[in-house]
C-alpha atoms as a PDB file:
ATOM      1  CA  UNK A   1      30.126  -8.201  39.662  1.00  0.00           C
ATOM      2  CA  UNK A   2      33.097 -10.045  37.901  1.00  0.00           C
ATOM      3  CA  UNK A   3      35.952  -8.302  37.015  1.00  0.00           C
ATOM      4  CA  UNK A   4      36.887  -6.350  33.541  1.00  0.00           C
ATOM      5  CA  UNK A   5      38.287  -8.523  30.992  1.00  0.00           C
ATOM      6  CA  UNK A   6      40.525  -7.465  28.954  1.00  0.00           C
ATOM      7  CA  UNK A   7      39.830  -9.973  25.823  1.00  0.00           C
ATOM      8  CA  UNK A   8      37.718 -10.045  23.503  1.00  0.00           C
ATOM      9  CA  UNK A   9      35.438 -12.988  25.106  1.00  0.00           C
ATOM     10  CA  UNK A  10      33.766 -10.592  28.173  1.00  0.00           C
ATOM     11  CA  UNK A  11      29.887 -12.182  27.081  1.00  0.00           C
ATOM     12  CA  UNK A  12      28.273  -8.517  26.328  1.00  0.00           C
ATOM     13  CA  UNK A  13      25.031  -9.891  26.561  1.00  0.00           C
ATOM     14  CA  UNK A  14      25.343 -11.758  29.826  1.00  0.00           C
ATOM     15  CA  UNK A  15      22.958 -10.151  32.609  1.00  0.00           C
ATOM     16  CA  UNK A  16      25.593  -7.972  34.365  1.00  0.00           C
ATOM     17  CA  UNK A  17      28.373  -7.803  31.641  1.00  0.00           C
ATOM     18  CA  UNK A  18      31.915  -7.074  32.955  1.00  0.00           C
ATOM     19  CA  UNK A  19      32.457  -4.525  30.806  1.00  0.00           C
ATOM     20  CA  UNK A  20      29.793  -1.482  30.690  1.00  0.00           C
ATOM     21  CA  UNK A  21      30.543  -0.366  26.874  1.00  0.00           C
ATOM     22  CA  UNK A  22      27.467   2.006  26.254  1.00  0.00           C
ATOM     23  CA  UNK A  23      26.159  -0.175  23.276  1.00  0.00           C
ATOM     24  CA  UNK A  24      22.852   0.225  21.509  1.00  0.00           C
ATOM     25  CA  UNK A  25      21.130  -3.185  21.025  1.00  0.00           C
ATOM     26  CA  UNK A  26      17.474  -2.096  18.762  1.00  0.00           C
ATOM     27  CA  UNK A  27      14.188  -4.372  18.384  1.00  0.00           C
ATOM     28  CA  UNK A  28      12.220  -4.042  15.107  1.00  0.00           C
ATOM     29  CA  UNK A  29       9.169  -5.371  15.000  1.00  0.00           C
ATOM     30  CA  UNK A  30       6.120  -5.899  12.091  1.00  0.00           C
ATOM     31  CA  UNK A  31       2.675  -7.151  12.682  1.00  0.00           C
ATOM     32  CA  UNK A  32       1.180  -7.842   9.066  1.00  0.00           C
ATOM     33  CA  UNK A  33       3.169 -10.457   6.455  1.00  0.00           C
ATOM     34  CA  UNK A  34       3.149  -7.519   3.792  1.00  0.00           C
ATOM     35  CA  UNK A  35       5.274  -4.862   6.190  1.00  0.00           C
ATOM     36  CA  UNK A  36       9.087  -4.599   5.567  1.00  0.00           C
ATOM     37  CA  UNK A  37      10.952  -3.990   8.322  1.00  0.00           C
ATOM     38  CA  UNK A  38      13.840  -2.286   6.154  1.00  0.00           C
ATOM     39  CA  UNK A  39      12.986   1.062   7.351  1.00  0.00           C
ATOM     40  CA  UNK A  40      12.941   0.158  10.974  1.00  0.00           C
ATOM     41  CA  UNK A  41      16.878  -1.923  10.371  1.00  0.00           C
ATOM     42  CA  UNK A  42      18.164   0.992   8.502  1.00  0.00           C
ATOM     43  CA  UNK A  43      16.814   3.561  11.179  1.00  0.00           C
ATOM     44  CA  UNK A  44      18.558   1.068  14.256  1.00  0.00           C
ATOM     45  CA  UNK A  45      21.778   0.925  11.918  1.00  0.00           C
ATOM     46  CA  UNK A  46      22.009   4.830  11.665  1.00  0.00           C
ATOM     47  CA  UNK A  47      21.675   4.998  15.412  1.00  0.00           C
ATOM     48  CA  UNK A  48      24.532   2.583  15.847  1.00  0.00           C
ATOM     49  CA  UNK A  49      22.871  -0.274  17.377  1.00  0.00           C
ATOM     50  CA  UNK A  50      25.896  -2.840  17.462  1.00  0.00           C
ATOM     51  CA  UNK A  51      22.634  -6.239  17.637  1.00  0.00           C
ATOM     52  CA  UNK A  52      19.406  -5.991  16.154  1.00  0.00           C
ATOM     53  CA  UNK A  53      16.448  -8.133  17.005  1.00  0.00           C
ATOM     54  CA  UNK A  54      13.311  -8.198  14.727  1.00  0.00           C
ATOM     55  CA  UNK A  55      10.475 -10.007  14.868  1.00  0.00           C
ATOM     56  CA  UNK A  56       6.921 -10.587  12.154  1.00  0.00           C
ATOM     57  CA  UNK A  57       4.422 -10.943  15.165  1.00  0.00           C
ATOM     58  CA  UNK A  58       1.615  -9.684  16.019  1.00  0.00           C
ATOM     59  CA  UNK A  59       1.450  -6.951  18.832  1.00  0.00           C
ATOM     60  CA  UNK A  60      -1.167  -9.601  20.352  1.00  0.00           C
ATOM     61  CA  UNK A  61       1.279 -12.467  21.053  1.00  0.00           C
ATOM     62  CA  UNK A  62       3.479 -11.564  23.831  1.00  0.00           C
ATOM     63  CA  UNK A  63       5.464 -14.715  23.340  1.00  0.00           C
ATOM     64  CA  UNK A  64       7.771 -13.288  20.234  1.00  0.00           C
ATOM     65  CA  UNK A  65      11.386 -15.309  19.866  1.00  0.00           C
ATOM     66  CA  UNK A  66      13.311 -12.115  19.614  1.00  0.00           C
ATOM     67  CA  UNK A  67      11.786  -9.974  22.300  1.00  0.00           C
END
């Protein structure tokens, strides 16, 4: 494991990030064209999710961009 940074360019996302910050990152997810996925956004926001992935896929299709 590297070493803390103390900048801000530490890559949070990396696969072992140098700096464990207890950050939410949420996944929203719709299957039908009609669904919004407003409720599930807002919900992640209030929870404090710092990233947010959402996809409009299918539960089916296992090959979705953002999961």
């Amino acid at each position: 494991m590297q070493p803390p940074q103390d900048d801000d360019t530490a890559d949070l996302l990396a696969p072992v990030p140098a700096v464990r910050t207890g950050s939410l990152v949420g996944y929203a997810r719709v299957s039908a064209k009609g669904q919004l996925l407003d409720r599930q956004i807002y919900a992640l926001n209030t929870a404090g999710c710092i990233r947010i992935f959402s996809d409009k896929k299918s539960g089916k299709n296992a090959e979705r961009e953002e999961l």
